[in-house]
N, C-alpha and C. Protein backbone atom coordinates (compact mmCIF):
# COMPACT_ATOMS: atom_id res chain seq x y z
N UNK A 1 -5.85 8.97 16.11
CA UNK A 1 -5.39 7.60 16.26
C UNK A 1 -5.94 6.78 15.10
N UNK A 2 -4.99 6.03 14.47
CA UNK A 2 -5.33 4.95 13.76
C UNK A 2 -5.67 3.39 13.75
N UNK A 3 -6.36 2.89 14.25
CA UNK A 3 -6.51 1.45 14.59
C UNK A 3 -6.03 0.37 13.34
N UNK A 4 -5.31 -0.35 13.38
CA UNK A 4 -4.88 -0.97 12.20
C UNK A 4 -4.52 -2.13 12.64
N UNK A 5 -4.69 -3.48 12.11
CA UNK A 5 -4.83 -4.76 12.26
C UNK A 5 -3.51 -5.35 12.24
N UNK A 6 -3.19 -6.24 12.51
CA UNK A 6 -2.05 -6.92 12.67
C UNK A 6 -1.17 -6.84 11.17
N UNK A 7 -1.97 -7.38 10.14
CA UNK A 7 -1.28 -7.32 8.68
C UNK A 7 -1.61 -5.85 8.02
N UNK A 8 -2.35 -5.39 8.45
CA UNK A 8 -2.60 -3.98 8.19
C UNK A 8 -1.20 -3.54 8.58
N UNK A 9 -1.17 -3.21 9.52
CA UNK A 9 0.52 -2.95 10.20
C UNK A 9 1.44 -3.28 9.39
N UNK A 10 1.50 -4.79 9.20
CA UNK A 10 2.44 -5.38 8.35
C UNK A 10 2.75 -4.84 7.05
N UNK A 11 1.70 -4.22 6.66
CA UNK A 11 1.69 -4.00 5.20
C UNK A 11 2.24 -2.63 4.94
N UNK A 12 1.71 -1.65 6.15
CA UNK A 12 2.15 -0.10 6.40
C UNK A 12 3.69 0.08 6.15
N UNK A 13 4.12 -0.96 7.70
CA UNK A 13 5.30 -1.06 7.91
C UNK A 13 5.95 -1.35 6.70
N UNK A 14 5.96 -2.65 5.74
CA UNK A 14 6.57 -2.98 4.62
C UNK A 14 6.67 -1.76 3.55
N UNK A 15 5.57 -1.29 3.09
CA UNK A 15 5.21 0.00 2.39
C UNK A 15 6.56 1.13 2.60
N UNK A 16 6.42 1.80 3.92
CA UNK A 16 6.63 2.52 4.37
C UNK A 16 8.46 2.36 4.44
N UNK A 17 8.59 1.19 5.07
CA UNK A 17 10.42 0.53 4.72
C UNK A 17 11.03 0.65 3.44
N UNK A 18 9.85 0.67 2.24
CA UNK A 18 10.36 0.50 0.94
C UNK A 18 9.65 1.70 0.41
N UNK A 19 9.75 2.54 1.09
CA UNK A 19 9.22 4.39 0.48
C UNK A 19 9.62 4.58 -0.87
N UNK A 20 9.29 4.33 -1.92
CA UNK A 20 9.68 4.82 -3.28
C UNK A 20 9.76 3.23 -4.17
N UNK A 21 10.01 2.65 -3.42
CA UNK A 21 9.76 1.28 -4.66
C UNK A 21 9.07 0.81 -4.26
N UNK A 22 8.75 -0.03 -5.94
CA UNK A 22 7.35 -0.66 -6.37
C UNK A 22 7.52 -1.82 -6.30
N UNK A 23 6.33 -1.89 -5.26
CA UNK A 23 6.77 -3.41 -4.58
C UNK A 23 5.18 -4.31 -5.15
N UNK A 24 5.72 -5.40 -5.97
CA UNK A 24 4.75 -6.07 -6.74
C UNK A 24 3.90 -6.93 -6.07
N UNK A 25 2.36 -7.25 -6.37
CA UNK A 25 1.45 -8.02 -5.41
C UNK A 25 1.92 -9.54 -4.93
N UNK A 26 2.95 -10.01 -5.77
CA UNK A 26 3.84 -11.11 -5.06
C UNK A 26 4.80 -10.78 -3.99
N UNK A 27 5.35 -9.80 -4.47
CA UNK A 27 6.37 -9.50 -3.32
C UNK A 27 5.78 -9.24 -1.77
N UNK A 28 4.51 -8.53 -1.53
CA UNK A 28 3.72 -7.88 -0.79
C UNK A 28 3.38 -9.23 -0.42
N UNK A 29 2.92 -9.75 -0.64
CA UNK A 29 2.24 -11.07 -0.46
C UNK A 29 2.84 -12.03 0.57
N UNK A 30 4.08 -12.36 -0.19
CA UNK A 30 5.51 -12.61 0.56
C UNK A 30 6.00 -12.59 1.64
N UNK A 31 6.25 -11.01 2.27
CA UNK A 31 6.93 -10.75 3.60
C UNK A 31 5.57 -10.25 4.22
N UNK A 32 4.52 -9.98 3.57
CA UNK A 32 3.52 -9.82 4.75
C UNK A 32 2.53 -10.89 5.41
N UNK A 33 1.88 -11.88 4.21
CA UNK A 33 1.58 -13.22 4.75
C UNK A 33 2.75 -14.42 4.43
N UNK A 34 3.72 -14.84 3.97
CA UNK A 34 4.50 -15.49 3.89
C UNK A 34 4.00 -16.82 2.85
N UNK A 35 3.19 -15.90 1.91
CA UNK A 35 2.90 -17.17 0.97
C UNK A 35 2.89 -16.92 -0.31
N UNK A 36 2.89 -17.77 -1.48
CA UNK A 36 3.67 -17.70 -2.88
C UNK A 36 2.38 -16.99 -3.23
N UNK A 37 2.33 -16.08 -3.97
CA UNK A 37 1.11 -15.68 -4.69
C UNK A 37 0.36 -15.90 -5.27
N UNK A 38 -0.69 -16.00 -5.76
CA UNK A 38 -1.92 -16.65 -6.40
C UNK A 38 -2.29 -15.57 -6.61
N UNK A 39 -1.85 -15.36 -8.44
CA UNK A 39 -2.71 -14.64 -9.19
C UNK A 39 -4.47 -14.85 -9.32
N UNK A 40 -4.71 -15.64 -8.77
CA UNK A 40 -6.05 -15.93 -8.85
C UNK A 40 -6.73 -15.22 -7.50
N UNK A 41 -6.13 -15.13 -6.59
CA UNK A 41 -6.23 -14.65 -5.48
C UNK A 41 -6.28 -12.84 -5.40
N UNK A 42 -7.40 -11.93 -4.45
CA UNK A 42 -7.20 -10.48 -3.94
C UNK A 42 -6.74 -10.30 -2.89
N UNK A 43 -6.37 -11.16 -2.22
CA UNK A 43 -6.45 -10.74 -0.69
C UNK A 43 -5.57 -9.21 -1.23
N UNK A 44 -4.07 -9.43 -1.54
CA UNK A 44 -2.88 -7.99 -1.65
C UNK A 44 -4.29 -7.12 -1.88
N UNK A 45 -5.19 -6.74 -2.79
CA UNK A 45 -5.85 -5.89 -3.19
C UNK A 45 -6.72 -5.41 -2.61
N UNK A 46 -7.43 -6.16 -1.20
CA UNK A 46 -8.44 -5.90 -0.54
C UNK A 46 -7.65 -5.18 0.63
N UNK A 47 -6.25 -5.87 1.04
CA UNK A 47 -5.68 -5.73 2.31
C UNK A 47 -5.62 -3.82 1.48
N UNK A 48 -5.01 -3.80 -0.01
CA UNK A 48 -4.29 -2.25 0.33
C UNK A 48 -5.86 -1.37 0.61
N UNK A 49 -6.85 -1.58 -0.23
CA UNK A 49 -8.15 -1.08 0.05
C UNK A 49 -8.68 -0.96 1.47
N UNK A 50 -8.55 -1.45 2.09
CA UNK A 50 -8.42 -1.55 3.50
C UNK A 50 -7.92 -0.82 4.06
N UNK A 51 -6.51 -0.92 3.95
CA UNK A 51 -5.26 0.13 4.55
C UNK A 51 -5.21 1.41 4.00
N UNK A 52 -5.69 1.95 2.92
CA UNK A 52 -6.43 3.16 2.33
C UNK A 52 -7.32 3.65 2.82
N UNK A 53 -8.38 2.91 3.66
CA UNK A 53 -9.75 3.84 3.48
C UNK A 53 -9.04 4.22 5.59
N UNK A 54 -8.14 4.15 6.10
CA UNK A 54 -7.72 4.12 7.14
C UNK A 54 -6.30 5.52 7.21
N UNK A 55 -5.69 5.31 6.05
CA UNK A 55 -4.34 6.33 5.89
C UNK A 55 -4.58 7.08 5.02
N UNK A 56 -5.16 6.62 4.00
CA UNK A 56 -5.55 7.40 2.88
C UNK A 56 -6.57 8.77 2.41
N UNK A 57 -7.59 8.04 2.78
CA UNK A 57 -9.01 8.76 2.35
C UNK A 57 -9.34 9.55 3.31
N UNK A 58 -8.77 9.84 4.43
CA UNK A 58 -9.45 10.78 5.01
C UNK A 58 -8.61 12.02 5.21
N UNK A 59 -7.08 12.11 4.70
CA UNK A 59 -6.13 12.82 4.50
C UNK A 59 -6.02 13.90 3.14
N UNK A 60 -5.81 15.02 3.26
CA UNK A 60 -5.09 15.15 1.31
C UNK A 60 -4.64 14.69 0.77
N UNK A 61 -3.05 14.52 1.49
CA UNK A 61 -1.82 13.96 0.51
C UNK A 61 -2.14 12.42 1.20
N UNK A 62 -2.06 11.59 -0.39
CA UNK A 62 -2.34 10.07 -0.53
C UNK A 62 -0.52 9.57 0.33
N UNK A 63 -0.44 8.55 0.40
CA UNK A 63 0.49 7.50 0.60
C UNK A 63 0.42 6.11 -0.49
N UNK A 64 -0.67 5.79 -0.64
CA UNK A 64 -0.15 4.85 -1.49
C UNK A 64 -0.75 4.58 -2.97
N UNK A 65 -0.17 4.49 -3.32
CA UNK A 65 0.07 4.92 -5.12
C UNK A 65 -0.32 3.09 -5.59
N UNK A 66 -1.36 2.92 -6.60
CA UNK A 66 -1.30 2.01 -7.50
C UNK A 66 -0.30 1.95 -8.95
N UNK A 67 0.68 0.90 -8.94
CA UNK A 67 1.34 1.23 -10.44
C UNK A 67 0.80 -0.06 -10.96
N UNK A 68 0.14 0.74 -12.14
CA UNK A 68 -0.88 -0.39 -12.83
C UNK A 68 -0.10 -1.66 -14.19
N UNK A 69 -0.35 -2.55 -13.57
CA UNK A 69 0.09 -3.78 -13.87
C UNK A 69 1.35 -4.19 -12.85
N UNK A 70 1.56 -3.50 -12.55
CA UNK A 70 2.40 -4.29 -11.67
C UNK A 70 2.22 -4.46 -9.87
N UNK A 71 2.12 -3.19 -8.95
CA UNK A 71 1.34 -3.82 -7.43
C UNK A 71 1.59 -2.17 -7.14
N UNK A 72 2.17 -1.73 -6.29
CA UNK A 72 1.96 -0.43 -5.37
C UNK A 72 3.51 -0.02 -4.64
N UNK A 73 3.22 1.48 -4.54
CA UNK A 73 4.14 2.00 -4.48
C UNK A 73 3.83 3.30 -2.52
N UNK A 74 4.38 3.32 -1.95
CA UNK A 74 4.36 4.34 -0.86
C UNK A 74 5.36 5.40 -0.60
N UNK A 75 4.85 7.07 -1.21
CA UNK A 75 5.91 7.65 -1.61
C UNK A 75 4.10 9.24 -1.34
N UNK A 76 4.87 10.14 -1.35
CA UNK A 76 4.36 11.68 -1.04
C UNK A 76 4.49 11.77 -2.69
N UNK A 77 3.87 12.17 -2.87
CA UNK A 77 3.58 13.05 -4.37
C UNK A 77 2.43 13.99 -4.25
N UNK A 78 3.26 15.43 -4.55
CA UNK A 78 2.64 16.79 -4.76
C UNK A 78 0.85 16.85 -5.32
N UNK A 79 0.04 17.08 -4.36
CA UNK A 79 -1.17 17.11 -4.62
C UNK A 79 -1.54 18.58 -5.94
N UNK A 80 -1.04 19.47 -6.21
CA UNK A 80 -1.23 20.13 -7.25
C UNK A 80 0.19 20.76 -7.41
N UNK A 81 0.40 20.80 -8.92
CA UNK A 81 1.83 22.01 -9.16
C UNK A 81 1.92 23.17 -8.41
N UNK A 82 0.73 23.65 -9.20
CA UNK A 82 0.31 24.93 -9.01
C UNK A 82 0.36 25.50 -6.99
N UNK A 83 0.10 24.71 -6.46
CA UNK A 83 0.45 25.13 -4.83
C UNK A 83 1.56 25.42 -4.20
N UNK A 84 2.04 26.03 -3.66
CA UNK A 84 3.35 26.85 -2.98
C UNK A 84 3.96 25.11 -2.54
C-alpha cells in the first residue's frame, strides 16, 4: 500500500493521464494546485521529490523521469539493454 496525500494523488493521477508527455513545472502547477507559476517558487519540485521517494525509490523500474530544463515526464523506460 501506498499512502499518498491529496496533491500527491493529484500529481500521480495528472502524471500518469499524460504517460509520455512532458509536462512543464507550469503546467503541473496549473491543474494540480490551480495557480500561475512562480519561477521563484519549488513547491512542483518538492511535491515530485515527495511523490518519488513513495513510487519511485523503493521500486526498480522508475516512473518519473526529470527532462532537464523543462519539468517531468511519467513513462517506463528499460532499466538496462542488456536484460531479456
Amino acid at each position: 500500500v501506498i499512502v499518498l496525500t491529496n496533491k500527491e494523488f493529484a500529481l500521480l493521477h495528472l502524471l500518469l493521464r499524460r504517460e509520455g508527455d512532458v509536462l512543464s513545472r507550469a503546467q503541473i502547477a496549473s491543474e494540480v494546485w490551480d495557480m500561475n507559476f512562480d519561477s521563484d517558487t519549488n513547491v512542483v519540485d518538492v511535491a515530485i521529490k515527495r511523490l518519488r521517494s513513495k513510487v519511485d525509490l523503493p521500486y526498480p523500474v522508475k516512473l518519473i523521469h526529470t527532462v532537464r530544463g523543462i519539468g517531468y515526464v511519467c513513462e517506463v523506460r528499460p532499466c538496462d539493454a542488456s536484460l531479456p
